[in-house]
Protein backbone atom coordinates (compact mmCIF):
# COMPACT_ATOMS: atom_id res chain seq x y z
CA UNK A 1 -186.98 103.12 90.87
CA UNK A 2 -187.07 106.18 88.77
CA UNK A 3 -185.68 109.57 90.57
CA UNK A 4 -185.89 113.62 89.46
CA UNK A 5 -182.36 114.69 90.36
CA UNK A 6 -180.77 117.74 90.76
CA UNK A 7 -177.79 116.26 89.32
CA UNK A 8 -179.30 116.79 85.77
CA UNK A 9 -180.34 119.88 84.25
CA UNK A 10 -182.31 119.29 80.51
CA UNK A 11 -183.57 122.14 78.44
CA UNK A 12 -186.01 123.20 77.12
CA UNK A 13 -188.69 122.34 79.08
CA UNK A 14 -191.50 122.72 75.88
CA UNK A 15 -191.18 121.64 72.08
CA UNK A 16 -193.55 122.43 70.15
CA UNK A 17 -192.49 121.60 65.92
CA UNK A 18 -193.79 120.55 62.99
CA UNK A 19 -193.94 116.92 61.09
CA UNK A 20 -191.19 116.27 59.01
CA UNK A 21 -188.74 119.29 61.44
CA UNK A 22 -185.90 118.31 63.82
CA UNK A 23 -185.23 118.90 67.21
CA UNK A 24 -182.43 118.60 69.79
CA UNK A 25 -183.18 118.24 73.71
CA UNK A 26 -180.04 119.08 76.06
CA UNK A 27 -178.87 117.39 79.25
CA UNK A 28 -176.44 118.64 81.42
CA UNK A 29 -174.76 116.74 83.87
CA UNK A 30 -173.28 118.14 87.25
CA UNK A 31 -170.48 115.33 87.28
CA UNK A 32 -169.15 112.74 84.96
CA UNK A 33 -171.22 109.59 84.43
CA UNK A 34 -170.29 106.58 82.30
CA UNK A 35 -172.84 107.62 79.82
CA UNK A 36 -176.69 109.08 79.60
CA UNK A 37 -180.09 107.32 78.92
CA UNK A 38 -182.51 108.49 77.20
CA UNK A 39 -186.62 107.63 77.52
CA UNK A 40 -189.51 108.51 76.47
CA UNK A 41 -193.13 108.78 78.22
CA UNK A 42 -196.19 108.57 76.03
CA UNK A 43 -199.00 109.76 77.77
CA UNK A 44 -201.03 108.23 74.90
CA UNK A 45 -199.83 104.86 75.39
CA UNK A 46 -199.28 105.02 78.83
CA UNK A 47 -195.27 103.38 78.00
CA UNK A 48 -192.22 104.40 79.70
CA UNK A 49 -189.52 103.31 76.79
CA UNK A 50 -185.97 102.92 76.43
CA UNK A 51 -184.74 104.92 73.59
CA UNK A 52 -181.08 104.81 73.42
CA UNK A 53 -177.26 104.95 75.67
CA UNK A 54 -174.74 106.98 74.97
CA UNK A 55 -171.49 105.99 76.65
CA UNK A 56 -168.37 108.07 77.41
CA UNK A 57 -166.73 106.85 74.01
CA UNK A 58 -169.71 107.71 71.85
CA UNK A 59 -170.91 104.17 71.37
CA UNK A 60 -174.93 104.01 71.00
CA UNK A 61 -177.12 100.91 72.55
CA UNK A 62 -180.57 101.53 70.96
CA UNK A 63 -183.67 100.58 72.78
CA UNK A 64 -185.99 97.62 70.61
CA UNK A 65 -187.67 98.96 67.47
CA UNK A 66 -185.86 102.27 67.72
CA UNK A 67 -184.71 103.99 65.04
CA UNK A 68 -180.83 104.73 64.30
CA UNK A 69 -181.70 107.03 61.88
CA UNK A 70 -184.04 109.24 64.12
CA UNK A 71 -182.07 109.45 66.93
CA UNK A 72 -178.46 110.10 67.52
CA UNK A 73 -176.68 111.55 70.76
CA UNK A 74 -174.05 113.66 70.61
CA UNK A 75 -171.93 114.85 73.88
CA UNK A 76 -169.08 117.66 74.55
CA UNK A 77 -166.03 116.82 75.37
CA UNK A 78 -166.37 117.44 78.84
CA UNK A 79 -168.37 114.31 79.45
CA UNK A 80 -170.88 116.68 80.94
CA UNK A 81 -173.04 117.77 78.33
CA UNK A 82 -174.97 115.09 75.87
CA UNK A 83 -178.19 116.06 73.56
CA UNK A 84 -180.48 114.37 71.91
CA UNK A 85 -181.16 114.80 68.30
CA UNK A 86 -184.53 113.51 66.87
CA UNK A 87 -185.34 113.97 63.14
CA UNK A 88 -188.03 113.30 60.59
CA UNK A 89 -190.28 114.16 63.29
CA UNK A 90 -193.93 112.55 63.33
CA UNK A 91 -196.77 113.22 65.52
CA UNK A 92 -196.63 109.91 67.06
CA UNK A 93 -192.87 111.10 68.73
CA UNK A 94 -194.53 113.81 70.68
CA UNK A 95 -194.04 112.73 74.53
CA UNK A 96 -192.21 113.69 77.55
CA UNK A 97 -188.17 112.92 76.55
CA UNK A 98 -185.79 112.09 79.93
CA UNK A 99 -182.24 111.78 79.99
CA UNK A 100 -181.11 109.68 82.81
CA UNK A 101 -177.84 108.55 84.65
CA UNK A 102 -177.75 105.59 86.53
CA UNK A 103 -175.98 106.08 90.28
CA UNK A 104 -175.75 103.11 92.85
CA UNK A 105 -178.37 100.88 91.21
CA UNK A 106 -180.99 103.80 91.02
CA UNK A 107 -181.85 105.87 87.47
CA UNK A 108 -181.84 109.39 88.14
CA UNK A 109 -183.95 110.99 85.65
CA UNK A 110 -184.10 114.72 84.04
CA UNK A 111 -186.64 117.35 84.81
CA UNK A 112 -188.16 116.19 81.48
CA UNK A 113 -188.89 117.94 77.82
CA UNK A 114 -192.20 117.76 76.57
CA UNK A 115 -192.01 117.39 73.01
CA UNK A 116 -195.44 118.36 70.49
CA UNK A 117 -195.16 117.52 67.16
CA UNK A 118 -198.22 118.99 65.01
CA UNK A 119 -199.06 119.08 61.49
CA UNK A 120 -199.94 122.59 61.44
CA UNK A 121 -198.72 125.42 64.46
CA UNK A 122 -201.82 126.57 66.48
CA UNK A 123 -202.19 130.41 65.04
CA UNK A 124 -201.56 132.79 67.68
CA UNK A 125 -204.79 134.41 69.28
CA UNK A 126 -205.09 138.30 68.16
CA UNK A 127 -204.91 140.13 71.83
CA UNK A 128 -206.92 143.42 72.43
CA UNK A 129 -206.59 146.02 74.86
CA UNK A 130 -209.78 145.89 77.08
CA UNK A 131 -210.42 148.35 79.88
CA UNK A 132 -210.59 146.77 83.35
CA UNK A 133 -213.86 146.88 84.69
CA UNK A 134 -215.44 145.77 87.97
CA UNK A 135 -218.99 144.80 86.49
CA UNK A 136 -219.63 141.12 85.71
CA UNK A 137 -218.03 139.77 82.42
CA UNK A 138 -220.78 138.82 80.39
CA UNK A 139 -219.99 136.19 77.38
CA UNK A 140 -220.90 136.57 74.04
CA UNK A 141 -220.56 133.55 72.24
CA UNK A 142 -220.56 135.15 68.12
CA UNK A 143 -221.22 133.09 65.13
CA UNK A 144 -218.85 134.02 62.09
CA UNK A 145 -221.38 136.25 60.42
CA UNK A 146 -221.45 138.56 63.43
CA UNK A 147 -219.18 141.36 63.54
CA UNK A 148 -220.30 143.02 66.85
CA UNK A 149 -220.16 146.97 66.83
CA UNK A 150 -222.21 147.71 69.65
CA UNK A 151 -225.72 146.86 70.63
CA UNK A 152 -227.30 148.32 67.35
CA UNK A 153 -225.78 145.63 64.80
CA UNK A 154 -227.00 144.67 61.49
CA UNK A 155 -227.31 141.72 62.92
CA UNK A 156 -229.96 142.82 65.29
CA UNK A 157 -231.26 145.42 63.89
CA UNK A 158 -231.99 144.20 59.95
CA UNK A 159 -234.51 141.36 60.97
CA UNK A 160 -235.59 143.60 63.77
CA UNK A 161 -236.93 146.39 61.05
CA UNK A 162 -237.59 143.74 58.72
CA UNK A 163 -240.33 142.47 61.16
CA UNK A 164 -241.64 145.45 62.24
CA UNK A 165 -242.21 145.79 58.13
CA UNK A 166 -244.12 142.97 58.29
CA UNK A 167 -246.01 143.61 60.99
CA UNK A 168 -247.25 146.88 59.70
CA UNK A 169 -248.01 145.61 56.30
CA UNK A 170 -249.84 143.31 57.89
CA UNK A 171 -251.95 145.82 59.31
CA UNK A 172 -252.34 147.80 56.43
CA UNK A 173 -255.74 145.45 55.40
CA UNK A 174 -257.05 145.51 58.57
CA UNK A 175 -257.12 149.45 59.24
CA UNK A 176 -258.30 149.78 55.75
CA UNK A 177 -261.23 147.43 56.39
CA UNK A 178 -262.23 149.07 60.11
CA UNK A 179 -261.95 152.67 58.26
CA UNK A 180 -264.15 151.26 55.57
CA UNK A 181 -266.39 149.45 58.25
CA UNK A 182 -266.67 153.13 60.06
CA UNK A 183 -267.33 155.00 57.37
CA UNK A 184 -270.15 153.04 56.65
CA UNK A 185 -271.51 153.01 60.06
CA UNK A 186 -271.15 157.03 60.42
CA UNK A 187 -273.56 156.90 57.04
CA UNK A 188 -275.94 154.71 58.90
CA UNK A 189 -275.80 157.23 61.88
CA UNK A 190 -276.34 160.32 59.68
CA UNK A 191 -278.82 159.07 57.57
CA UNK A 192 -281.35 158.00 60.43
């Protein structure tokens, strides 16, 4: 079976890099082991898979179909300390990367390092200062053309006045034809 151990300590806990970058993923050990594991988790594929050992000598076992040129493991001389160093990073290598020991027939695996690799880094949202308040939030969902400066935006407002314009010159022929109609019924009046 496959056990989180406080025997390991990997950082960082979050990658998040480009196509094409690098990136290294550290595993410290709290005592010597004959050498470190490393896996991978795809959440995509739903595959727990063996990447590569490092022994104590520096002598690499990869796992099938894995790459000797993408990943390479190098440790400190204390035995204590091995990363992982994955280049010519793709999309399809983001996953949750484990380094493991294995202790009396058991693997004891790393807190993990979530690894994203993305074509393009997310842009950062643009934070504003808003008062607190303690009315209801009310949402506002805006299409592009809106830019919202109050309650009285062009938005609003311009087809607002623009039927109002309408409306009136709409009724422009019909008062002209009720003043005509009156006029011509006060001459009826006054003439009898």
């Amino acid at each position: 079976g496959f056990y989180a151990n406080l025997l390991l300590t990997q950082t960082p806990e979050h990658i998040l890099t480009l196509t094409n970058n690098e990136s290294e993923i550290l595993c410290e050990l709290k005592k010597e082991h004959a050498g470190v594991y490393w896996y991978r988790w795809s959440q995509e594929r739903q595959h727990f898979e063996f990447l590569v050992f490092s022994n104590t000598l520096g002598k690499a076992t990869y796992g099938t179909n894995v790459s000797q040129d993408k990943f390479s493991v190098h440790e400190a001389m204390s035995h204590s300390s091995y990363s992982l160093h994955i280049s010519h990073l793709h999309p399809s290598d983001s996953g949750t990367y484990y380094c493991s020991v294995s202790q009396s027939s058991q693997l004891l695996l790393g807190s993990g390092t979530r690894l994203s690799v993305v074509d393009a880094l997310p842009l950062p949202l643009k934070t504003t200062q808003t008062p607190v308040s303690k009315k209801p939030v009310q949402w506002i969902t805006k299409s592009k053309a809106a830019s919202r400066k109050g309650p009285c935006s062009p938005l609003v407002w311009v087809p607002l006045a623009t039927g109002v314009l309408l409306l009136l010159l709409g009724l422009v022929p019909t008062a002209h034809r009720l003043y005509s109609l009156r006029q011509r019924l006060w001459l009826r009046i006054h003439r009898q």
